[in-house]
Every structure is written in C-alpha cells, then in structure tokens.
PDB file of N, CA and C in Angstrom:
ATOM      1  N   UNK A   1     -46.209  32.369 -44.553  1.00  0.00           N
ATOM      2  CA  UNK A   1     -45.447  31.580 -45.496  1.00  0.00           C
ATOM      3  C   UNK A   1     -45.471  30.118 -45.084  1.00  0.00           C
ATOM      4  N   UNK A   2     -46.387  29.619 -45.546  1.00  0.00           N
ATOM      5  CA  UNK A   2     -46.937  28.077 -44.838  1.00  0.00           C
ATOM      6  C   UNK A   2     -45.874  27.429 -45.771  1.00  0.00           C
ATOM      7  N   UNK A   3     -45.322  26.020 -45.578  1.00  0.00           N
ATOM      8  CA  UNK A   3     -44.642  25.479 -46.199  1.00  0.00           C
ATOM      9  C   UNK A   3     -43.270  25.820 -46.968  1.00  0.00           C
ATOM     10  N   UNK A   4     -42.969  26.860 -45.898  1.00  0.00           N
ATOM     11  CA  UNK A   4     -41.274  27.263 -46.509  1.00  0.00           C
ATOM     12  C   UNK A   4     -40.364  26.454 -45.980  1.00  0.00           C
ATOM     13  N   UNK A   5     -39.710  25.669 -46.877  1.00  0.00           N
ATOM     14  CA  UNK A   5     -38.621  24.732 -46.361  1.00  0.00           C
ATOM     15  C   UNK A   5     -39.091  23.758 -46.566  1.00  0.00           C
ATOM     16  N   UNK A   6     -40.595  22.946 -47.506  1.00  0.00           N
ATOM     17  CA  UNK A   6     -40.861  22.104 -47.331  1.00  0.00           C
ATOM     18  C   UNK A   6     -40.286  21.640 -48.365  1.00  0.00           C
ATOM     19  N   UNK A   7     -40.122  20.073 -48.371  1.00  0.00           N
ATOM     20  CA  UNK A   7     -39.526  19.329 -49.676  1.00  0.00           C
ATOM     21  C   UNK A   7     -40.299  18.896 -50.294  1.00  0.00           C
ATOM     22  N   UNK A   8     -40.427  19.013 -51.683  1.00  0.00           N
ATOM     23  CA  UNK A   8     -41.262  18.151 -52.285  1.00  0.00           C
ATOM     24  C   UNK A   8     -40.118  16.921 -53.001  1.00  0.00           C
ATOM     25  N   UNK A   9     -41.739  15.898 -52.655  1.00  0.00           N
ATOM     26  CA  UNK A   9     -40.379  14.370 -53.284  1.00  0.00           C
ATOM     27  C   UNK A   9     -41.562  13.376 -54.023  1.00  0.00           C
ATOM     28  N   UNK A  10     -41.323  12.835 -54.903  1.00  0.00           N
ATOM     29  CA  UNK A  10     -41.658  11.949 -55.814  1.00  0.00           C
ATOM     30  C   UNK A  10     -42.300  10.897 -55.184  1.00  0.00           C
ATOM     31  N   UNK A  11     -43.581  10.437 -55.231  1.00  0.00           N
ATOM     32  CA  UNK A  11     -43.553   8.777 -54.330  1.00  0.00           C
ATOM     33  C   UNK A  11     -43.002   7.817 -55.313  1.00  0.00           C
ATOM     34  N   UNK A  12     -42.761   6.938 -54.640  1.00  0.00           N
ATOM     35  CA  UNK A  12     -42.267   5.940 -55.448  1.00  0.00           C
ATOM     36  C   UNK A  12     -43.464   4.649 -55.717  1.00  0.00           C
ATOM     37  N   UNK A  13     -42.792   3.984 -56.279  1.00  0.00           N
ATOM     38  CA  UNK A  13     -44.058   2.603 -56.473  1.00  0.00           C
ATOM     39  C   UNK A  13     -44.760   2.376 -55.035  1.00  0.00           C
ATOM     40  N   UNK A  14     -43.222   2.515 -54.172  1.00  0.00           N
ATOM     41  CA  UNK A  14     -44.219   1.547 -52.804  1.00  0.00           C
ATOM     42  C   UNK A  14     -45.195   2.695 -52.225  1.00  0.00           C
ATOM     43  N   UNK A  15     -45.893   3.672 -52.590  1.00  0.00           N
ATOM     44  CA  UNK A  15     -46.297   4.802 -52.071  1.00  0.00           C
ATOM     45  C   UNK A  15     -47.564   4.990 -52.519  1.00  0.00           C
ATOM     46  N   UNK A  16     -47.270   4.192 -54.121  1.00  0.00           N
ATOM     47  CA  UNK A  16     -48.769   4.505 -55.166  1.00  0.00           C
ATOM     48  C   UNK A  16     -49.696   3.237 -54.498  1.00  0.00           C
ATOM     49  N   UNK A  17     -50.970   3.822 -54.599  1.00  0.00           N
ATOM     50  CA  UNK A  17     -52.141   2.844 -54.508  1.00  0.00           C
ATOM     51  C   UNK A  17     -52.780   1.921 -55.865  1.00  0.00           C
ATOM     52  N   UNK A  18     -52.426   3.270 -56.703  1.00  0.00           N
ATOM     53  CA  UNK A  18     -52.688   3.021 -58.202  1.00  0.00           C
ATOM     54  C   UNK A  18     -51.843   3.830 -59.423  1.00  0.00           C
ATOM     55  N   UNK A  19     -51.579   3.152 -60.363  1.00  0.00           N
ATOM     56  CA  UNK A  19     -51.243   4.200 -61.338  1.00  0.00           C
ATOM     57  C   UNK A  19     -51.916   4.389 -62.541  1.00  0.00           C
ATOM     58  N   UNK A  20     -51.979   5.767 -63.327  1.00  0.00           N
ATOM     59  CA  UNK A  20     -52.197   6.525 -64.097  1.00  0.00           C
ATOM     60  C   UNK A  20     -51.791   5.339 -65.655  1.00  0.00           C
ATOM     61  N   UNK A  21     -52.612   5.383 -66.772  1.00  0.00           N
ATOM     62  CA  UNK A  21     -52.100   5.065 -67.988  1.00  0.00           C
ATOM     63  C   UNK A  21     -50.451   5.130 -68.096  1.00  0.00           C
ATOM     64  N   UNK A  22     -49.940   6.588 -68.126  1.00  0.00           N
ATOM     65  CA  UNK A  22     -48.958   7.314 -68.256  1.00  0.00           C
ATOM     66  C   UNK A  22     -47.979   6.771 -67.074  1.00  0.00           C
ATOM     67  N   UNK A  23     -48.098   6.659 -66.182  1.00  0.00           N
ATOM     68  CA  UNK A  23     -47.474   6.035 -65.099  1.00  0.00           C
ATOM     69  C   UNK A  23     -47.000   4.399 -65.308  1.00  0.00           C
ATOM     70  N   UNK A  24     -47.729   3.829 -65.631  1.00  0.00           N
ATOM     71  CA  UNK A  24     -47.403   2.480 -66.378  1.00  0.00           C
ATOM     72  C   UNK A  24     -46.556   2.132 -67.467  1.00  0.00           C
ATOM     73  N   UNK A  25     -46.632   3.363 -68.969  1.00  0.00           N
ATOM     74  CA  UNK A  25     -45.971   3.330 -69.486  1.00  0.00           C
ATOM     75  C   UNK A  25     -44.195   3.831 -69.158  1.00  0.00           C
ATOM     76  N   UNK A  26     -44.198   4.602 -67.896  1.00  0.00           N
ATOM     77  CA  UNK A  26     -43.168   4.629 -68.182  1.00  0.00           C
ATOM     78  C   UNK A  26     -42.335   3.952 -67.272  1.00  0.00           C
ATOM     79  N   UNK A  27     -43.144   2.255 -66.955  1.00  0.00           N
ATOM     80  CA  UNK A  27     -42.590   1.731 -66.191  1.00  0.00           C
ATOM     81  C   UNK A  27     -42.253   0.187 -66.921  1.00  0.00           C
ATOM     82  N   UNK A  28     -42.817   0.159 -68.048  1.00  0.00           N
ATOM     83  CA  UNK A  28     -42.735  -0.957 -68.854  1.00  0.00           C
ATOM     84  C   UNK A  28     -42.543  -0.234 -70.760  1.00  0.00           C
ATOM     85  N   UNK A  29     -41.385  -1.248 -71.132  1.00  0.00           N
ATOM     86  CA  UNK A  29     -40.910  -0.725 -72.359  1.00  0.00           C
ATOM     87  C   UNK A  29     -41.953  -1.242 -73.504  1.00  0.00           C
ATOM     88  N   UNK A  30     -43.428  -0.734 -73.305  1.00  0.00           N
ATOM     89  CA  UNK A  30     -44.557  -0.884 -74.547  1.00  0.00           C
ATOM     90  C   UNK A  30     -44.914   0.353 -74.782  1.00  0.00           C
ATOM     91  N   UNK A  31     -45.704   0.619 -75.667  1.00  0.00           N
ATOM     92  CA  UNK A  31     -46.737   1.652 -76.156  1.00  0.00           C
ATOM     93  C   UNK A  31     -47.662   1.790 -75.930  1.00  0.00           C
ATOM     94  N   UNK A  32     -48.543   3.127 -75.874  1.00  0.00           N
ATOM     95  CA  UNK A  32     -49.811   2.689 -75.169  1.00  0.00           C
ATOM     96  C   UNK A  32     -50.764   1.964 -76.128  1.00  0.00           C
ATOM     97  N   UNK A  33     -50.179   1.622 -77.209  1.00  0.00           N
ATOM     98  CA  UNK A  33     -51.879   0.731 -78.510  1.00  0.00           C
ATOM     99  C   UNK A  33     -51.506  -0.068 -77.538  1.00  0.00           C
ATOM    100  N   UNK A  34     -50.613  -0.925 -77.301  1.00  0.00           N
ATOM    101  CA  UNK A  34     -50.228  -2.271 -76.729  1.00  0.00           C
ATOM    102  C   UNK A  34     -50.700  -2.815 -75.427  1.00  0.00           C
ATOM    103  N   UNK A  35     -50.560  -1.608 -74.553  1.00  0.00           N
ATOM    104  CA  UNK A  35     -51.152  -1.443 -73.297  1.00  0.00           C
ATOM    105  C   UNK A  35     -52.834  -1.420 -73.466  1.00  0.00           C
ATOM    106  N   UNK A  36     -53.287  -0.287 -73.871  1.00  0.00           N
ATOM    107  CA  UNK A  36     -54.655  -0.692 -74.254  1.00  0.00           C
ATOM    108  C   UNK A  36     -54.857  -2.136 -74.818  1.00  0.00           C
ATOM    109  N   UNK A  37     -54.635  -2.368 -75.632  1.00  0.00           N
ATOM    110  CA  UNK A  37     -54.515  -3.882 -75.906  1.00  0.00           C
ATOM    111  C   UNK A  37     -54.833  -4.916 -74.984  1.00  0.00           C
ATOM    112  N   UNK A  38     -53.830  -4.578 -73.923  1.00  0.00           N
ATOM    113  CA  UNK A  38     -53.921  -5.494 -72.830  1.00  0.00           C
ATOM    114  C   UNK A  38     -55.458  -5.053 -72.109  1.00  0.00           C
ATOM    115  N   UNK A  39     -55.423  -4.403 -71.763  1.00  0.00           N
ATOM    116  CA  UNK A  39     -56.703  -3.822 -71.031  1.00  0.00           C
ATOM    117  C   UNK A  39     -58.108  -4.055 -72.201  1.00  0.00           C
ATOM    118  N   UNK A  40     -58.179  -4.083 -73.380  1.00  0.00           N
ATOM    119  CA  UNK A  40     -59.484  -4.420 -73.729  1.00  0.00           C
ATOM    120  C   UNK A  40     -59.608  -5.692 -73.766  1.00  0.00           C
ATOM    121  N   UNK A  41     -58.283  -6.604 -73.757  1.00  0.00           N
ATOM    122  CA  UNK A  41     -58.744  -8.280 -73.675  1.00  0.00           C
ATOM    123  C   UNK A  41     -58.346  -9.220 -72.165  1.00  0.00           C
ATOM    124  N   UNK A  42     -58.470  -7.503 -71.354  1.00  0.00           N
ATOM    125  CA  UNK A  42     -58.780  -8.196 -70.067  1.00  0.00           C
ATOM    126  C   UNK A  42     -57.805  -8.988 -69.053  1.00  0.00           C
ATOM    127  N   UNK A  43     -56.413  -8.652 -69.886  1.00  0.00           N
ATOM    128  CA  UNK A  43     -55.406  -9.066 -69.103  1.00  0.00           C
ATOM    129  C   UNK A  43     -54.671  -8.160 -67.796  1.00  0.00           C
ATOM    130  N   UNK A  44     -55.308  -7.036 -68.079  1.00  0.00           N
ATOM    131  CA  UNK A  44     -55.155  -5.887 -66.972  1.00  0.00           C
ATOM    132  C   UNK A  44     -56.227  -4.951 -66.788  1.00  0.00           C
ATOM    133  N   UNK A  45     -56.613  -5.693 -65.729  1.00  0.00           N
ATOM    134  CA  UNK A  45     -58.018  -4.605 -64.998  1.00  0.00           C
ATOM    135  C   UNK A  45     -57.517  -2.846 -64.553  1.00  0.00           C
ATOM    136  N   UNK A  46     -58.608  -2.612 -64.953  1.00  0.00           N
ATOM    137  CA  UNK A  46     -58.502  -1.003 -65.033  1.00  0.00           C
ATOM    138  C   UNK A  46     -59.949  -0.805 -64.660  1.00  0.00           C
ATOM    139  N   UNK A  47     -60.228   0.298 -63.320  1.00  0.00           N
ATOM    140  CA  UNK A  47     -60.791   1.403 -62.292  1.00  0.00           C
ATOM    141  C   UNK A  47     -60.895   2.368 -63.218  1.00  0.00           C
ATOM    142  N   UNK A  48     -62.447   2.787 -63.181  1.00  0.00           N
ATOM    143  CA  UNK A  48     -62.778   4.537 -64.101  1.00  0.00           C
ATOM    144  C   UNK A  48     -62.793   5.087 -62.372  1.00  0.00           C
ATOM    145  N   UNK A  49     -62.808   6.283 -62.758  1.00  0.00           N
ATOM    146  CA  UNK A  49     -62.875   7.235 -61.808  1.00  0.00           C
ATOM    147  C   UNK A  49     -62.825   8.554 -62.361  1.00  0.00           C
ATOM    148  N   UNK A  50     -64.632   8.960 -63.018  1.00  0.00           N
ATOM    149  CA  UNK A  50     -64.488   9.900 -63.599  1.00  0.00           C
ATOM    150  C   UNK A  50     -63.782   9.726 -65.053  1.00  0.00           C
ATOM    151  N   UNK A  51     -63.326  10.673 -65.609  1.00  0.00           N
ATOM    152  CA  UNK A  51     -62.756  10.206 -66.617  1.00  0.00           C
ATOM    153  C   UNK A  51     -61.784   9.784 -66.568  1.00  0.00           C
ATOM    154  N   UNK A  52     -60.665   9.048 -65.720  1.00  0.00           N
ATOM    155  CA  UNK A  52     -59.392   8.784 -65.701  1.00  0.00           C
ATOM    156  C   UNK A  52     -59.365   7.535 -65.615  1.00  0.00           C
ATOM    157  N   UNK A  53     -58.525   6.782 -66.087  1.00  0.00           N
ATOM    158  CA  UNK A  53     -58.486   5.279 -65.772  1.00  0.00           C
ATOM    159  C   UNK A  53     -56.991   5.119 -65.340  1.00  0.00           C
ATOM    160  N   UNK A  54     -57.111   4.478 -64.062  1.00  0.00           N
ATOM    161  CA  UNK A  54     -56.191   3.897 -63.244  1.00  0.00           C
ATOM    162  C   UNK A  54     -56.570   2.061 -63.235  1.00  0.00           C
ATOM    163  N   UNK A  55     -54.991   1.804 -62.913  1.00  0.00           N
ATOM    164  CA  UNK A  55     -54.923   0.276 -62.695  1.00  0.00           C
ATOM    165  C   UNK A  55     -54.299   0.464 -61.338  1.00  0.00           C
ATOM    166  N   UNK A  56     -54.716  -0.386 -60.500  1.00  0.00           N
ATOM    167  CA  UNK A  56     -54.465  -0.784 -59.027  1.00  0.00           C
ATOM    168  C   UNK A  56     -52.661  -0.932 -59.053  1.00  0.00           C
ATOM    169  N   UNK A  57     -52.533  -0.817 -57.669  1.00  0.00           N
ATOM    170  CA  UNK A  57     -50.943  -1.452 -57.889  1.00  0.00           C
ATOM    171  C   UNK A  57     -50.780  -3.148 -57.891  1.00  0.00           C
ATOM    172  N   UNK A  58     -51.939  -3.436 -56.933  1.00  0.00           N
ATOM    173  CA  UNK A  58     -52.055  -5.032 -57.713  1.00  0.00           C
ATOM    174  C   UNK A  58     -52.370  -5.812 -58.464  1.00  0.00           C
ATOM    175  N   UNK A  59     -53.421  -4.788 -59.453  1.00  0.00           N
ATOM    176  CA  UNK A  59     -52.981  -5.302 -60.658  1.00  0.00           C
ATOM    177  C   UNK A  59     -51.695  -5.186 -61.641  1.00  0.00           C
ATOM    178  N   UNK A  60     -50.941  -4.027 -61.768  1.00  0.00           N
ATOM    179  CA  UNK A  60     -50.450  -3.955 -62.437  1.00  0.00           C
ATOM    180  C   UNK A  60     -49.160  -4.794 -62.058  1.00  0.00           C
ATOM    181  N   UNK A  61     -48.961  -5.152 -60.836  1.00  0.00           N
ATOM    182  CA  UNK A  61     -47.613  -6.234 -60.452  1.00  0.00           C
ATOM    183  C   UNK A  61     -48.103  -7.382 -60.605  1.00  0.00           C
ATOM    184  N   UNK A  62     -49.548  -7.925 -60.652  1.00  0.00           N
ATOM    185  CA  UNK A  62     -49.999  -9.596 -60.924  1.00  0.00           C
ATOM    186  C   UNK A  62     -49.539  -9.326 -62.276  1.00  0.00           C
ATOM    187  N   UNK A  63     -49.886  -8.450 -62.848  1.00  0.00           N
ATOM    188  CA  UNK A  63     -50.193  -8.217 -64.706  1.00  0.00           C
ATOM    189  C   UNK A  63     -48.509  -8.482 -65.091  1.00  0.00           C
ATOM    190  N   UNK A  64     -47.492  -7.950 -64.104  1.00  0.00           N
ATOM    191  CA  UNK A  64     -46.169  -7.174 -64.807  1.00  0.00           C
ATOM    192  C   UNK A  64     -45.964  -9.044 -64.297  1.00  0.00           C
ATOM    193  N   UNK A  65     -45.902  -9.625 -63.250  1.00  0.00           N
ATOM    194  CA  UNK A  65     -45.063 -10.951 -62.833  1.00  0.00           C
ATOM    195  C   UNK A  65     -45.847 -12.201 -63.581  1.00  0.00           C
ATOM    196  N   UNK A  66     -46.890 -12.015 -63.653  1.00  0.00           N
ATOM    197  CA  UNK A  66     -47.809 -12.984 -64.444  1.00  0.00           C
ATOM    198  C   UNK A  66     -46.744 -13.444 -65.141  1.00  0.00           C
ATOM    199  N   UNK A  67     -47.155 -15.072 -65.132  1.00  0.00           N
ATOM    200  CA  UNK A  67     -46.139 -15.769 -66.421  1.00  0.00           C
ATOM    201  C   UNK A  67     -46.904 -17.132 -67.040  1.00  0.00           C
ATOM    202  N   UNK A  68     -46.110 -17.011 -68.376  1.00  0.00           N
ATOM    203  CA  UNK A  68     -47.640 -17.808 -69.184  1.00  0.00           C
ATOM    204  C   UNK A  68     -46.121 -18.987 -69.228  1.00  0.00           C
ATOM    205  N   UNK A  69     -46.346 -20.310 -70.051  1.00  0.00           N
ATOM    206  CA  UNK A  69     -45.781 -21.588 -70.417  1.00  0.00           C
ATOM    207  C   UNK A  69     -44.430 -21.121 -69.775  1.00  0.00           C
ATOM    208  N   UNK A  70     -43.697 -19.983 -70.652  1.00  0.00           N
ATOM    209  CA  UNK A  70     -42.248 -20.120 -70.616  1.00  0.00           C
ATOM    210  C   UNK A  70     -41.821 -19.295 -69.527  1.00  0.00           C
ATOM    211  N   UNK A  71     -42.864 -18.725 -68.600  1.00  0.00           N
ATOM    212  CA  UNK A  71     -42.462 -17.714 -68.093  1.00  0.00           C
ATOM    213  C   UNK A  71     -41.667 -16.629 -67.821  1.00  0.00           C
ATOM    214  N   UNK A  72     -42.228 -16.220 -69.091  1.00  0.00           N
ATOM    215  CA  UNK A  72     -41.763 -14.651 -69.037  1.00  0.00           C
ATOM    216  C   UNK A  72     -43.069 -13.648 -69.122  1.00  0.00           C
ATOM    217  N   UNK A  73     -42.279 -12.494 -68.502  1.00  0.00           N
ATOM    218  CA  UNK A  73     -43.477 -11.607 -67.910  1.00  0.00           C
ATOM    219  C   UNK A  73     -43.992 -11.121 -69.673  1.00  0.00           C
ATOM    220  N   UNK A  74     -45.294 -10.630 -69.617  1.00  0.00           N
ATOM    221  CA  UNK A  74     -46.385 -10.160 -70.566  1.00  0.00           C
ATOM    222  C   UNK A  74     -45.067  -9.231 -71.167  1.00  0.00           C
ATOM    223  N   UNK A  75     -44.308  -7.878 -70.587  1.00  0.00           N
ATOM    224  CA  UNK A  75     -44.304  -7.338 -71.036  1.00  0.00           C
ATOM    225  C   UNK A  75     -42.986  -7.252 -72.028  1.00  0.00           C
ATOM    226  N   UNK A  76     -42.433  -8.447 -71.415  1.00  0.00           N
ATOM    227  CA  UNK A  76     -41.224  -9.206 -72.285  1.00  0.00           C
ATOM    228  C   UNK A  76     -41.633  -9.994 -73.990  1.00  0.00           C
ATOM    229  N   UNK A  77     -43.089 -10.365 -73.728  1.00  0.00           N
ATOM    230  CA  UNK A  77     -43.874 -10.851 -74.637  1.00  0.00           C
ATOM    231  C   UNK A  77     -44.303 -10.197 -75.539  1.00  0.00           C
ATOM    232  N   UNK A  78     -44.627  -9.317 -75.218  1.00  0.00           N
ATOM    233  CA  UNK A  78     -45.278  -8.501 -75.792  1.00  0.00           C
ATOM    234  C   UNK A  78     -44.281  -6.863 -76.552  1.00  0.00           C
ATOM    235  N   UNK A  79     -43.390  -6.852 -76.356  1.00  0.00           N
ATOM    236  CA  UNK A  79     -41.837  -6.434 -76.734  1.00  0.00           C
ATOM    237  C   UNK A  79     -41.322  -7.172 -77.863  1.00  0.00           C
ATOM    238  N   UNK A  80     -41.481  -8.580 -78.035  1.00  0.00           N
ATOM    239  CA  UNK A  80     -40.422  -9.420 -78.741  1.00  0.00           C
ATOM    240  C   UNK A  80     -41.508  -9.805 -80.380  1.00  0.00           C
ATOM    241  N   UNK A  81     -40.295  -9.809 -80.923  1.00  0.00           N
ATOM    242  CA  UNK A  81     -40.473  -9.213 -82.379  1.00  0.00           C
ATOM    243  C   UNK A  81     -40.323 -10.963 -82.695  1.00  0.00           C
ATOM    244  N   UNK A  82     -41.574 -11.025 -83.433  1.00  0.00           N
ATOM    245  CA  UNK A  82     -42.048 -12.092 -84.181  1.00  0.00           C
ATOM    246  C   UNK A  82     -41.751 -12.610 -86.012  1.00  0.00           C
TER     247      UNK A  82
END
C-alpha cells in the first residue's frame, strides 16, 4: 500500500512552470475568444507541446502586469465595456 497517508495538494502559482489555456482562464475574468485573441496578435506567447498549448509563468505575469498609457493591466482592458 505505497502512498497511504499521502496528501494530495494543489500547487499553487508559485509551483507552476507554466499554465494550461484553462488554467489562465480561471485566473483572469475573460473568455477564452478573448484570450485567444490575445495570443493570435501576439500579446501572449504560447509553447506547443504536442497538442497542448501552455503559456510560461513569465509570460503570463509580463502579459497579466504589462501596462499600456494608463496603466492598467490587459486584462482590466480588455473586461471594460466600450
């Protein structure tokens, strides 16, 4: 009985190397058209690996702190209703 008593526990951000599409979204209040969005015009680099696409954890914290004129982050921008 290998692993009786073991805990399983969640990593947290500081743990990930990279995250998952799905992992992103549910760390920023967009959708994924929006997110893709970002990623086909290059504002957030994204890693294939096989079929999965991951974004680095440094990208996705340059991407999340990035700040344009008024500085506010992309995903505050990209949230706000025009």
């Amino acid at each position: 009985m290998a692993n009786q008593g073991a805990m399983e526990t969640t990593p947290t951000d500081d743990d990930l190397r990279a995250f998952t599409i799905t992992q992103v979204l549910e760390r920023v209040p967009i959708g994924r058209t929006k997110l893709y969005e970002e990623i086909r015009e290059s504002r957030l680099p994204i890693i294939k690996i096989g079929s999965r696409t991951l974004i680095t954890a440094g990208a996705f914290h340059a991407w999340l702190y990035q700040a344009d004129n008024d500085d506010t982050p992309p995903y505050v921008r990209l949230t706000a209703r025009r």
